[in-house]
N, C-alpha and C. Protein backbone atom coordinates (compact mmCIF):
# COMPACT_ATOMS: atom_id res chain seq x y z
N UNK A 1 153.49 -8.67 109.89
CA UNK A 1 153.27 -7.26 110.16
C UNK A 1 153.00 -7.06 111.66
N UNK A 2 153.15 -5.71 112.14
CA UNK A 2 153.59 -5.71 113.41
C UNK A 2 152.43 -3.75 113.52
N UNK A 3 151.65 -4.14 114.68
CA UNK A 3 150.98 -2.43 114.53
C UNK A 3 151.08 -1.90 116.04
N UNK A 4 150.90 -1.12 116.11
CA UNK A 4 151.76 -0.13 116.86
C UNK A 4 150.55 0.89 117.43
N UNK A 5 150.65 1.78 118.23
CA UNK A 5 149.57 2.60 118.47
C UNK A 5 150.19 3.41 119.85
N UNK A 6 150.34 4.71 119.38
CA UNK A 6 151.56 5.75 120.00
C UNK A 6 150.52 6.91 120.53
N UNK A 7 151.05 8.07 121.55
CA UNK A 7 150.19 8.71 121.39
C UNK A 7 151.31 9.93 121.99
N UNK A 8 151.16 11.18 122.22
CA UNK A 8 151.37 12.48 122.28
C UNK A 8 150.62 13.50 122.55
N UNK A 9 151.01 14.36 123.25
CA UNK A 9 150.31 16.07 123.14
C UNK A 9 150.89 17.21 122.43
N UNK A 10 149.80 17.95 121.94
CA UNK A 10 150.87 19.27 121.43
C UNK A 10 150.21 20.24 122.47
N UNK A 11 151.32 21.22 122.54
CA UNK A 11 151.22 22.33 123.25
C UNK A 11 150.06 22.79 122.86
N UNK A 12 148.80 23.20 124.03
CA UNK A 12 147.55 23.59 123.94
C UNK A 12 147.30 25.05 123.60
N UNK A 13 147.69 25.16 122.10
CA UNK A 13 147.31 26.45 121.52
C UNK A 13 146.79 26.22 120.08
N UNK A 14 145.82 27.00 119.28
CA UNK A 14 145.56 27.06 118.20
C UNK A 14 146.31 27.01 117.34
N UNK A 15 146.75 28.35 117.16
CA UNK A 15 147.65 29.02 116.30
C UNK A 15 149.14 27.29 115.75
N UNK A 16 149.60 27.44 117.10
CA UNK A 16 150.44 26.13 117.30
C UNK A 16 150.30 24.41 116.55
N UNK A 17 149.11 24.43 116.78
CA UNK A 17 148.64 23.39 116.47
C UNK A 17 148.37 23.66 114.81
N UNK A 18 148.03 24.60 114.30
CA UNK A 18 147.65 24.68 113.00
C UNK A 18 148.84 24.65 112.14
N UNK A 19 149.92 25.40 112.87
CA UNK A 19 151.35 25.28 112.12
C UNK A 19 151.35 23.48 111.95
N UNK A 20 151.62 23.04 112.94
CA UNK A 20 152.45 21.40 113.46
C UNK A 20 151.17 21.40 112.26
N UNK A 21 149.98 20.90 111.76
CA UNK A 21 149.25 20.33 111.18
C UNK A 21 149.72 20.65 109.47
N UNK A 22 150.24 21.73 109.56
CA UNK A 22 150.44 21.91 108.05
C UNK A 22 151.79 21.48 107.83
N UNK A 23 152.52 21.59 108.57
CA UNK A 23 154.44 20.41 108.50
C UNK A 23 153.79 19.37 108.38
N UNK A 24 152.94 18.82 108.55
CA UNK A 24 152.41 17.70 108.34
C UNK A 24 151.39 17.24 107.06
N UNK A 25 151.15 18.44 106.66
CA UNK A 25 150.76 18.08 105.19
C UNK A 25 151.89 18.05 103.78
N UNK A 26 152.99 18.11 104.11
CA UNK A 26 154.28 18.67 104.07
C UNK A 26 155.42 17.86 104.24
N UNK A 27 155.40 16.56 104.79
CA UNK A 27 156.37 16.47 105.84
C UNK A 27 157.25 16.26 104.48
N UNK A 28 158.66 16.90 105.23
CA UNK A 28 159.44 16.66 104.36
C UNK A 28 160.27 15.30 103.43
N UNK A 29 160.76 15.41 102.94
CA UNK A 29 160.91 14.14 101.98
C UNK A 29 162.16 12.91 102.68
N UNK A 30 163.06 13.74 103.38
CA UNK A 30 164.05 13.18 104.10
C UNK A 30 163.41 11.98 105.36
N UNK A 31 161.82 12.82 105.56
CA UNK A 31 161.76 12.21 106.90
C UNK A 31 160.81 10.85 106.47
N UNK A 32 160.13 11.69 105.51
CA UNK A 32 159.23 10.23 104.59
C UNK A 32 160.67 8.96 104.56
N UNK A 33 161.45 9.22 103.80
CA UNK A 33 162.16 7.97 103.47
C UNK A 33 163.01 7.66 104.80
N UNK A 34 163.43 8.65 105.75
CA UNK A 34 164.09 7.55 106.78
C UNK A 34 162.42 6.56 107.95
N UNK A 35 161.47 7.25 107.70
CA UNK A 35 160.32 6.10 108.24
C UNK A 35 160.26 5.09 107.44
N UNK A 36 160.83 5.06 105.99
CA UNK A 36 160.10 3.72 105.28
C UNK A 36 161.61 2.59 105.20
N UNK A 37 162.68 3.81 105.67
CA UNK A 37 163.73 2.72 105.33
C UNK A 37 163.84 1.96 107.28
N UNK A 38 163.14 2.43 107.71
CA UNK A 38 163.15 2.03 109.17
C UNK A 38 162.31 0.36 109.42
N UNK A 39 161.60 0.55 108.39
CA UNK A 39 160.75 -0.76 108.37
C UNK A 39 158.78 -0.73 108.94
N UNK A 40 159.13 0.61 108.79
CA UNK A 40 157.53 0.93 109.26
C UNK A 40 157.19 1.11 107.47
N UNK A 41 156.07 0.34 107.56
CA UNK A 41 155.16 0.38 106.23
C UNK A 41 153.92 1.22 105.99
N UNK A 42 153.17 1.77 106.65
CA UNK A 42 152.20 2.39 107.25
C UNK A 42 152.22 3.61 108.00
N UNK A 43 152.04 4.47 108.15
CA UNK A 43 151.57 5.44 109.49
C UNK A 43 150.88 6.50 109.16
N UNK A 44 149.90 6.53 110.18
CA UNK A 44 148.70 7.82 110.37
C UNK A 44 148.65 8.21 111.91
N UNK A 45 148.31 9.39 111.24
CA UNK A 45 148.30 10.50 113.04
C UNK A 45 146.95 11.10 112.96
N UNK A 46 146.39 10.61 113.98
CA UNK A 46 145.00 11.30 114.65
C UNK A 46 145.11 12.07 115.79
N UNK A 47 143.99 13.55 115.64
CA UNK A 47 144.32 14.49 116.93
C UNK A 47 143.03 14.61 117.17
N UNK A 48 142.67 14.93 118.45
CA UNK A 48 141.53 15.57 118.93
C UNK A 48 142.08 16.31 119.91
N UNK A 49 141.15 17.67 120.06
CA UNK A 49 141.88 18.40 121.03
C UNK A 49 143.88 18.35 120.76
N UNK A 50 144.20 18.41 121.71
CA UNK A 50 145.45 18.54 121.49
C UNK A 50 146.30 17.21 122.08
N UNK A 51 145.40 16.01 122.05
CA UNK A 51 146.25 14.97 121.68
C UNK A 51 146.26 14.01 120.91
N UNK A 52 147.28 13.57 120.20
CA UNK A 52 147.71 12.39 118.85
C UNK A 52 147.79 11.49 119.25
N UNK A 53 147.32 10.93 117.98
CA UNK A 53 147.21 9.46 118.40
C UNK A 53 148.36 8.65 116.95
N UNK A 54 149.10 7.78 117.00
CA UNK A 54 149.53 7.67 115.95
C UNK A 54 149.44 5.96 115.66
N UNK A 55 149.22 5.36 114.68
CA UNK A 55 149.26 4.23 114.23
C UNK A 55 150.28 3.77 113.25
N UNK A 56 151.18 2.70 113.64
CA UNK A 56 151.88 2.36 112.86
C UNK A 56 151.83 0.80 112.58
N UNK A 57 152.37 -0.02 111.11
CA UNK A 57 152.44 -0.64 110.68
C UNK A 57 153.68 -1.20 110.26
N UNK A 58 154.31 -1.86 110.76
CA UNK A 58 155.96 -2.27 110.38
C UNK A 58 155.85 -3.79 110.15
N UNK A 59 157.16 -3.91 108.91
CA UNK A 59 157.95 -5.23 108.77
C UNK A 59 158.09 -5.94 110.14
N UNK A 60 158.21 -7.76 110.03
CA UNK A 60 158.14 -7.97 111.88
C UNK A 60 159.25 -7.49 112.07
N UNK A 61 160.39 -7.21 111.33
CA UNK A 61 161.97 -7.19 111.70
C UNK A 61 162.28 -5.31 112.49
N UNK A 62 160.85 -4.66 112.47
CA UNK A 62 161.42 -3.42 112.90
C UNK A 62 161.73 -3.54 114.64
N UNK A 63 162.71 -2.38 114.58
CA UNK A 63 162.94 -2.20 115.89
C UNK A 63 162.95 -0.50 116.69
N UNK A 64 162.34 -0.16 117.47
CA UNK A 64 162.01 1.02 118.00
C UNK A 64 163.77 1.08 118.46
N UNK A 65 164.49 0.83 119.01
CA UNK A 65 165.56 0.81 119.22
C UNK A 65 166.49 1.62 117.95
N UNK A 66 167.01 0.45 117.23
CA UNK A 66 167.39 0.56 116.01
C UNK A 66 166.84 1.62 115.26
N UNK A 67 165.28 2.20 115.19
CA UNK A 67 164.38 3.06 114.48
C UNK A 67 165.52 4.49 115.31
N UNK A 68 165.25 4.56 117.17
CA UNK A 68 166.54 5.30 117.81
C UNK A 68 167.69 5.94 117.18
N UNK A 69 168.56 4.79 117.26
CA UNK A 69 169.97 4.93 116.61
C UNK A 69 169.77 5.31 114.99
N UNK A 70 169.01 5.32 113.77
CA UNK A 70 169.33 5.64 112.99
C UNK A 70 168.76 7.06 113.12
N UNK A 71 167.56 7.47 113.51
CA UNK A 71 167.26 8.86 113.71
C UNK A 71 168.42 9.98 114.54
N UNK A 72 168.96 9.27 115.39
CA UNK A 72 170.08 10.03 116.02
C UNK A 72 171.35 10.45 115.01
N UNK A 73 171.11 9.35 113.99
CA UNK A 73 172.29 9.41 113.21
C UNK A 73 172.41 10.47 111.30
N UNK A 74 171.21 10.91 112.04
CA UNK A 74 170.74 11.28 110.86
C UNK A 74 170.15 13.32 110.66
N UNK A 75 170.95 13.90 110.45
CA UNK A 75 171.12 15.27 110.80
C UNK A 75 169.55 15.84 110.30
N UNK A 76 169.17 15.25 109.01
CA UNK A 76 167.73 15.77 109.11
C UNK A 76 166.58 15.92 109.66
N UNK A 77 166.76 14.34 110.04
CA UNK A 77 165.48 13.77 111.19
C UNK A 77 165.64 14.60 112.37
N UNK A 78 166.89 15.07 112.81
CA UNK A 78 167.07 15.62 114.34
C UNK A 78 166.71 17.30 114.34
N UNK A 79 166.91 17.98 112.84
CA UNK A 79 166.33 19.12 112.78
C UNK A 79 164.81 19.10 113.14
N UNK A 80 164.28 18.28 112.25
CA UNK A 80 162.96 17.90 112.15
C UNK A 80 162.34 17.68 113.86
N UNK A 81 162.76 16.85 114.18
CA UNK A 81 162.37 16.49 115.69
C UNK A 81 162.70 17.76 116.75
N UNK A 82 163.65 18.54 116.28
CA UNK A 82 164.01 19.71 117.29
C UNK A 82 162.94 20.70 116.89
N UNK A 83 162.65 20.92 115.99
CA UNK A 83 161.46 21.44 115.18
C UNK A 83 160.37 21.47 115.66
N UNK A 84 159.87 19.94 115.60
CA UNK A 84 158.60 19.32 116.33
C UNK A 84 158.38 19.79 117.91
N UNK A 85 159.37 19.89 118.09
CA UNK A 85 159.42 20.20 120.01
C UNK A 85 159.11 21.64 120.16
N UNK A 86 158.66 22.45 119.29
CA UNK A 86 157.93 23.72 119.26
C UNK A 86 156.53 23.55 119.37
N UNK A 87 156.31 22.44 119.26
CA UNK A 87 154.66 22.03 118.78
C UNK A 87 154.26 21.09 120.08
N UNK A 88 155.06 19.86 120.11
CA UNK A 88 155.20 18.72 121.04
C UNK A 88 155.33 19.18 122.90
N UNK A 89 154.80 18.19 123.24
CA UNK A 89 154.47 18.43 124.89
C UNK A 89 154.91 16.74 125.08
N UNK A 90 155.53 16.41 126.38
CA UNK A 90 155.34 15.44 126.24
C UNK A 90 154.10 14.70 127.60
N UNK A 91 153.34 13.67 127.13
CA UNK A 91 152.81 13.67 128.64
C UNK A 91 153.36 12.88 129.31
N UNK A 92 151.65 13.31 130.43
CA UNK A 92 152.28 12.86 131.88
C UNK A 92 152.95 11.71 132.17
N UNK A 93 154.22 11.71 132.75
CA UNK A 93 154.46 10.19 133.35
C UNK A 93 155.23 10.19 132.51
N UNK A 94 155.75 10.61 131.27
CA UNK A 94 157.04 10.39 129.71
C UNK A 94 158.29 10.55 130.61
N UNK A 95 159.38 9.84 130.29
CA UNK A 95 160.64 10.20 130.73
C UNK A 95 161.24 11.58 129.70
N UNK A 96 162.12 12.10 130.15
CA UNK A 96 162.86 12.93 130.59
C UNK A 96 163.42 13.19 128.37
N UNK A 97 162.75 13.79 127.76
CA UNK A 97 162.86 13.71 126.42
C UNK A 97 162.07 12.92 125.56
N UNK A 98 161.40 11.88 126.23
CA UNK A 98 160.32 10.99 125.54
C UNK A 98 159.23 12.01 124.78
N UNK A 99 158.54 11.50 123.78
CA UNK A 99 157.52 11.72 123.04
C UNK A 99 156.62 10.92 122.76
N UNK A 100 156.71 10.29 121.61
CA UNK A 100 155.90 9.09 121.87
C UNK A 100 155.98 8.28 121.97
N UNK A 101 154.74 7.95 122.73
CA UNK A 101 154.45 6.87 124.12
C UNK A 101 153.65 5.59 123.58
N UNK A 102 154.10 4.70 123.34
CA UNK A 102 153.47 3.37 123.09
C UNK A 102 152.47 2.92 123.89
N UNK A 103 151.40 2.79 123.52
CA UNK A 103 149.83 2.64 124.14
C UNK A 103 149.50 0.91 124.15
N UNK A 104 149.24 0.61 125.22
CA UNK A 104 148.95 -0.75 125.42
C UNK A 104 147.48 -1.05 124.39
N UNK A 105 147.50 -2.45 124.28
CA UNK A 105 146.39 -2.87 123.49
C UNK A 105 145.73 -3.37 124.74
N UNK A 106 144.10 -2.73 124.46
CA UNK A 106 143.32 -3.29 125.97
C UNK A 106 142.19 -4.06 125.53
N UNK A 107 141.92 -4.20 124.21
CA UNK A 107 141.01 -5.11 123.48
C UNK A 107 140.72 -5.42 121.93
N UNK A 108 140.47 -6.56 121.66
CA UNK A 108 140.15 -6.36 120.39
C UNK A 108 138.66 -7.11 120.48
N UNK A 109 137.89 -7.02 118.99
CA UNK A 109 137.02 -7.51 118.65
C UNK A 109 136.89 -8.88 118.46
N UNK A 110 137.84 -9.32 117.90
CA UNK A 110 137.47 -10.58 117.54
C UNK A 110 139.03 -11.36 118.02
């Protein structure tokens, strides 16, 4: 197993943020099964204020790449994600369409 730890902003409004939170109680069924056929086993999204934090859990064989190319290839996921970008900000320093941003590991416990 392989974990992951992503992070994001949403556009700093209430109203905004309460929508994006309820697509998310919600998410649709298309997008559930292209994350599980991707090889991620796991995932949760934490917000404070208006930035996410997301944790993921994948097969070792996943690939953020590959995860890429099938989302591109896939007309639902891209509604969905064009969707999201009503809600989504990306931060500082993200290239040019990026979202989320893979967060370095800076310690563990044991």
């Amino acid at each position: 197993m392989k974990k992951y730890c992503l992070a994001l902003d949403l556009v700093d409004d209430k109203q905004l943020i309460a929508e994006y939170e309820e697509y998310h109680k919600q998410v649709w069924p298309e997008i559930k099964v292209s994350i599980i056929n991707s090889g991620i086993t796991q995932m949760e999204i934490y917000r404070t204020g208006n930035r996410l934090f997301m944790i993921m859990e994948t097969e070792e064989t996943f690939s953020f790449k590959e995860k890429t190319r099938a989302d591109a290839a896939n007309p639902k996921v891209q509604e969905w994600e064009n969707l999201m970008w009503n809600y989504q900000q990306a931060l500082p320093g993200a290239k040019p369409g990026e979202k989320w941003i893979i967060m370095n590991k800076i310690f563990t416990l044991q």
